[in-house]
Protein backbone atom coordinates (compact mmCIF):
# COMPACT_ATOMS: atom_id res chain seq x y z
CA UNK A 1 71.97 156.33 134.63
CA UNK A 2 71.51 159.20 136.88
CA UNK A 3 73.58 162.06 136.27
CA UNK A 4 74.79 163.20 139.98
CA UNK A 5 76.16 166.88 139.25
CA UNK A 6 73.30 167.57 137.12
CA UNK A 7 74.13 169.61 134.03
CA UNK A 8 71.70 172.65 134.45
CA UNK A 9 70.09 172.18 131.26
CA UNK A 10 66.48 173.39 131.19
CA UNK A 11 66.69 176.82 132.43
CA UNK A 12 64.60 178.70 129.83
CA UNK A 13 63.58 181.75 132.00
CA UNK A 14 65.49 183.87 134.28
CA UNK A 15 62.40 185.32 135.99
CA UNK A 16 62.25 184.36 139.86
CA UNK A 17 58.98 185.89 140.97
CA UNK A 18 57.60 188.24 137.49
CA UNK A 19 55.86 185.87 134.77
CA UNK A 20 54.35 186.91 131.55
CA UNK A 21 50.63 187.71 131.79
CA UNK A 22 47.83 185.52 130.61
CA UNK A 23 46.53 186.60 127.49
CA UNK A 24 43.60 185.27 125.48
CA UNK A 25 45.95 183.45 123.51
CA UNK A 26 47.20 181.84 126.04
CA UNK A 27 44.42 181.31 128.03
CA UNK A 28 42.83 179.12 124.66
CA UNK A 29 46.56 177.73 124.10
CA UNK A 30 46.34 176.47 127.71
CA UNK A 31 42.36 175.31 127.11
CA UNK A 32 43.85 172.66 124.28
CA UNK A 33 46.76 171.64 125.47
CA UNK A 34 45.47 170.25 128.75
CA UNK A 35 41.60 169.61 127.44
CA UNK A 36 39.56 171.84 129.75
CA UNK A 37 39.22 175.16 130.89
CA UNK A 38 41.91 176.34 133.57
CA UNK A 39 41.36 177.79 136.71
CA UNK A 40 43.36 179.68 138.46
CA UNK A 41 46.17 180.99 136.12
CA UNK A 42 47.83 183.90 137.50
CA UNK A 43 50.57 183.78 134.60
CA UNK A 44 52.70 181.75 131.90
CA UNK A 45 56.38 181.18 133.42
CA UNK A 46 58.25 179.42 130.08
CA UNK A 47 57.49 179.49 126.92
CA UNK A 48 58.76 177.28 124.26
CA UNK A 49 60.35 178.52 120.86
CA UNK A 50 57.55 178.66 119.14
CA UNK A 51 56.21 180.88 122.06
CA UNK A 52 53.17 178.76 123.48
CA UNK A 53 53.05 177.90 127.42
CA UNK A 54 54.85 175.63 128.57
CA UNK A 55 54.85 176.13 132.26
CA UNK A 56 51.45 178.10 133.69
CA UNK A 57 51.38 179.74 137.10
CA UNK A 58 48.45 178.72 139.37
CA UNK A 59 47.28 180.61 142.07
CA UNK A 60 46.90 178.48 144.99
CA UNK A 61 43.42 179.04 145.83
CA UNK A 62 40.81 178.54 142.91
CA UNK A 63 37.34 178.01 142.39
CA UNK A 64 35.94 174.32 142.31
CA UNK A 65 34.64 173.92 138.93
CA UNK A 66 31.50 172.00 139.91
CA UNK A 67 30.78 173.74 143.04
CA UNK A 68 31.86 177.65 142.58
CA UNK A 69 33.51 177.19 146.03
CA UNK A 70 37.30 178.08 146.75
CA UNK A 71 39.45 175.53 146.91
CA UNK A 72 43.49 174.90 147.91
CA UNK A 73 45.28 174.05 144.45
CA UNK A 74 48.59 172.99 145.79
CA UNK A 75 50.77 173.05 142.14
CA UNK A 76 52.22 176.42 141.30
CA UNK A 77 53.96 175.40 138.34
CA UNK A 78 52.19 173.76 136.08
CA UNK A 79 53.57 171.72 133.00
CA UNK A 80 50.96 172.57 130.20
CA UNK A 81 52.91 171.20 127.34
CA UNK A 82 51.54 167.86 125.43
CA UNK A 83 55.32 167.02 124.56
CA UNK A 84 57.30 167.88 127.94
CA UNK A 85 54.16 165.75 130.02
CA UNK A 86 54.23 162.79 127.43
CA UNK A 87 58.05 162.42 127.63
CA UNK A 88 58.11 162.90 131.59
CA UNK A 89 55.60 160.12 132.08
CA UNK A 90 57.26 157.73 130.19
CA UNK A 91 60.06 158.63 132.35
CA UNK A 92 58.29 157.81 135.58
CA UNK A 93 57.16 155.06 133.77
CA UNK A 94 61.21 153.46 133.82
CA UNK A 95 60.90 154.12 137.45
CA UNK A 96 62.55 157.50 137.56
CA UNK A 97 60.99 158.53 141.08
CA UNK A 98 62.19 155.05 142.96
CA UNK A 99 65.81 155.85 141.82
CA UNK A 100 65.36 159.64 142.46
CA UNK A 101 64.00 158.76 146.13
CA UNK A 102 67.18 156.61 146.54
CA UNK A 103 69.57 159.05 145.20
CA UNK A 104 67.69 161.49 148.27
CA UNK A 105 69.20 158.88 150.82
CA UNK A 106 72.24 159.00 149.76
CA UNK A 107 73.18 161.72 148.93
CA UNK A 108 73.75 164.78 151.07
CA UNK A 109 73.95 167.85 148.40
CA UNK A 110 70.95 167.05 146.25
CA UNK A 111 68.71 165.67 149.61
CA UNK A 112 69.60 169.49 150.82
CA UNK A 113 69.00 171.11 147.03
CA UNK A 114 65.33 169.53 146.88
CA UNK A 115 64.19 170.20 150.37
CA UNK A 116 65.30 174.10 149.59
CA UNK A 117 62.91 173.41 146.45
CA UNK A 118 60.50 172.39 148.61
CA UNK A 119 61.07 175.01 151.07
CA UNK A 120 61.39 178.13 148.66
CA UNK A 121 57.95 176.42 146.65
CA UNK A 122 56.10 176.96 149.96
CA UNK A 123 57.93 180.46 150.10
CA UNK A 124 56.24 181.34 146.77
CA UNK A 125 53.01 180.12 147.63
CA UNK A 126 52.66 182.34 151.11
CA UNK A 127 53.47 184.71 148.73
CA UNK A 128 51.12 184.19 145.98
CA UNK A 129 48.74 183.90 148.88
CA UNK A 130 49.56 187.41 150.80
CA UNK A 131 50.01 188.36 154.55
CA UNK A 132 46.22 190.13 154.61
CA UNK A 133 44.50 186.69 152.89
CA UNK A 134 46.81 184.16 155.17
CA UNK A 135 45.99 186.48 158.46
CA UNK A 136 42.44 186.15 157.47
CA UNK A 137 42.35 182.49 157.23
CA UNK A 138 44.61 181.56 160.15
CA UNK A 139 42.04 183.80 162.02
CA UNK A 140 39.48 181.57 160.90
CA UNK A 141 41.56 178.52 161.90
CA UNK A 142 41.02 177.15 158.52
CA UNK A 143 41.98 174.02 157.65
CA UNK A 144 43.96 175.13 154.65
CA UNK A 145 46.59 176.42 156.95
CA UNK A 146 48.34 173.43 157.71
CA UNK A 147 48.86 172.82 153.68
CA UNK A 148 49.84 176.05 152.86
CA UNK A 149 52.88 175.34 154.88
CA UNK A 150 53.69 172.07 154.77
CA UNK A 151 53.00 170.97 151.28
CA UNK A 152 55.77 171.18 148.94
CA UNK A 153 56.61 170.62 145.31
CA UNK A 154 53.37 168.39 143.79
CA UNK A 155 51.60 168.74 147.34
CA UNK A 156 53.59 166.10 148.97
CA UNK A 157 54.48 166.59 152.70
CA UNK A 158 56.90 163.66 153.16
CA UNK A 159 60.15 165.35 151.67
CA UNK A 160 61.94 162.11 151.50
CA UNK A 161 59.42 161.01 148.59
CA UNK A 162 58.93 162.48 145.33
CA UNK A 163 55.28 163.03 144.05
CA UNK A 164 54.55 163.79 140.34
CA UNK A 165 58.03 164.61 139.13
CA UNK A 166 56.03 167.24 136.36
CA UNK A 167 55.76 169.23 139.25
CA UNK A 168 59.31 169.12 140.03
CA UNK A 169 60.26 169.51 135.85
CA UNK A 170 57.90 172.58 135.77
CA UNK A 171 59.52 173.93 138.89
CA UNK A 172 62.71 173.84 137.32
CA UNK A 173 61.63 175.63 134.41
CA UNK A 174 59.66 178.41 135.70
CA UNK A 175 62.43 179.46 138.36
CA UNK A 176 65.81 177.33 138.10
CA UNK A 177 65.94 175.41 141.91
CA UNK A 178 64.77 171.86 141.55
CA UNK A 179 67.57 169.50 141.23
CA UNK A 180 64.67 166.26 140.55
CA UNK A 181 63.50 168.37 137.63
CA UNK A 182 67.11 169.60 136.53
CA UNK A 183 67.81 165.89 136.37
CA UNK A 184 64.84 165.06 134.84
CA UNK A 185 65.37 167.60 132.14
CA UNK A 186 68.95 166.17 131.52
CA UNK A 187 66.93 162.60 130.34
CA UNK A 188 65.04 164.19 127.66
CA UNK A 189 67.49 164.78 124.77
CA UNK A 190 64.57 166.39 123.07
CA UNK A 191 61.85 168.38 124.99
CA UNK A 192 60.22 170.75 122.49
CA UNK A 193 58.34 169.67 119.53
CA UNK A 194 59.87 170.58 115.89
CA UNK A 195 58.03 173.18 114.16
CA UNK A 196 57.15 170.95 111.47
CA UNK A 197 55.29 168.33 113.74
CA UNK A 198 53.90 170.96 116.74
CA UNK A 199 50.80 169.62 118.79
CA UNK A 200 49.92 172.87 119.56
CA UNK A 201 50.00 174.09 116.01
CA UNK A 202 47.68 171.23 115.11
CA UNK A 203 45.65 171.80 117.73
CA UNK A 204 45.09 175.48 116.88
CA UNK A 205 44.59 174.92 113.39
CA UNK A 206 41.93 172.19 114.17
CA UNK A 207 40.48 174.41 116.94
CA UNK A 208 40.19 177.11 114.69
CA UNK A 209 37.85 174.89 112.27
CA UNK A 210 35.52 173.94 115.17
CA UNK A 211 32.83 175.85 116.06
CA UNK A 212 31.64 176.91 119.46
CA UNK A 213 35.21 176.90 121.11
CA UNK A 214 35.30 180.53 121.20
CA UNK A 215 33.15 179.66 124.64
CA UNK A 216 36.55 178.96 126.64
């Protein structure tokens, strides 16, 4: 069942617009828990209790990894950890988004809570972006322009649907305004690992055996 006042569980940071910087650490932390190299991290916005990222900052232009040319990454909150993405996929494996997208129609306050997610998400990405960079491209007419102000939580444009609801989770977390991820949040009665049993432990310690990885 979904809970229609939603609880507010899942606020871990209080920051709004000032995230922790990316150090090496982090950088490798990110490196194994999503199984590449990043682009584009401009910070780390939560962090778990064990202290590894759990919700990365991407800047919304990055380099192409095959071509070295820029590219529009529309996701500004990213959801790096193993447990949080493994127990919000099996979520929108149950059907999560069909009954979120219904409880959109029907309801008035959380239909005008997520489009002000959607609308403060493009907020924060004009301002990741900057008035000198946007002036520049809309000068060039560039066909980012139209995305960079239209696309909302997950890159979807149609409000009234619900794309990847990690986005919408990692939202939540990083700065406390997404009703689909408060809700989602709510669901999982457990959403950090136990220090006994932490992927990213294992994956340090195992990572830290291997040779070569020092190249991330």
């Amino acid at each position: 069942m979904i809970p229609l006042l939603p609880r507010g569980r899942g606020k871990t940071s209080q920051m709004k617009n000032e995230f922790w910087q990316i150090s090496d650490e982090d950088f490798r932390m990110v490196a194994l828990q999503i199984g590449r190299k990043p682009r584009g991290l401009r910070g780390i916005a939560c962090r778990c209790p064990l202290k590894f990222p759990t919700v990365v900052v991407s800047e919304p232009i990055v380099v192409n990894a095959k071509s070295d040319d820029n590219e529009f990454f529309p996701t500004l909150f990213w959801l790096s950890c193993f447990q949080l993405r493994k127990k919000v996929a099996h979520l929108e494996s149950t059907g999560l988004i069909s009954r979120l997208e219904k409880l959109f129609a029907l309801n008035l306050e959380f239909r005008e809570a997520l489009r002000e997610a959607h609308a403060a998400y493009i907020q924060q990405r004009f301002g990741f972006i900057g008035r000198e960079k946007y002036f520049a491209l809309k000068e060039e007419n560039h066909p980012w322009l139209y995305k960079i102000l239209k696309a909302g939580v997950g890159g979807t444009e149609n409000f009234k649907h619900l794309k990847c609801l990690h986005a919408h989770v990692a939202q939540q977390m990083a700065v406390n305004n997404n009703p689909a991820g408060r809700i989602v949040l709510d669901l999982i009665l457990e959403p950090h690992c136990p220090p006994e049993a932490s992927f990213c432990r294992r994956k340090l310690a195992k990572s830290n055996n291997a040779k070569g990885f020092g190249s991330l």
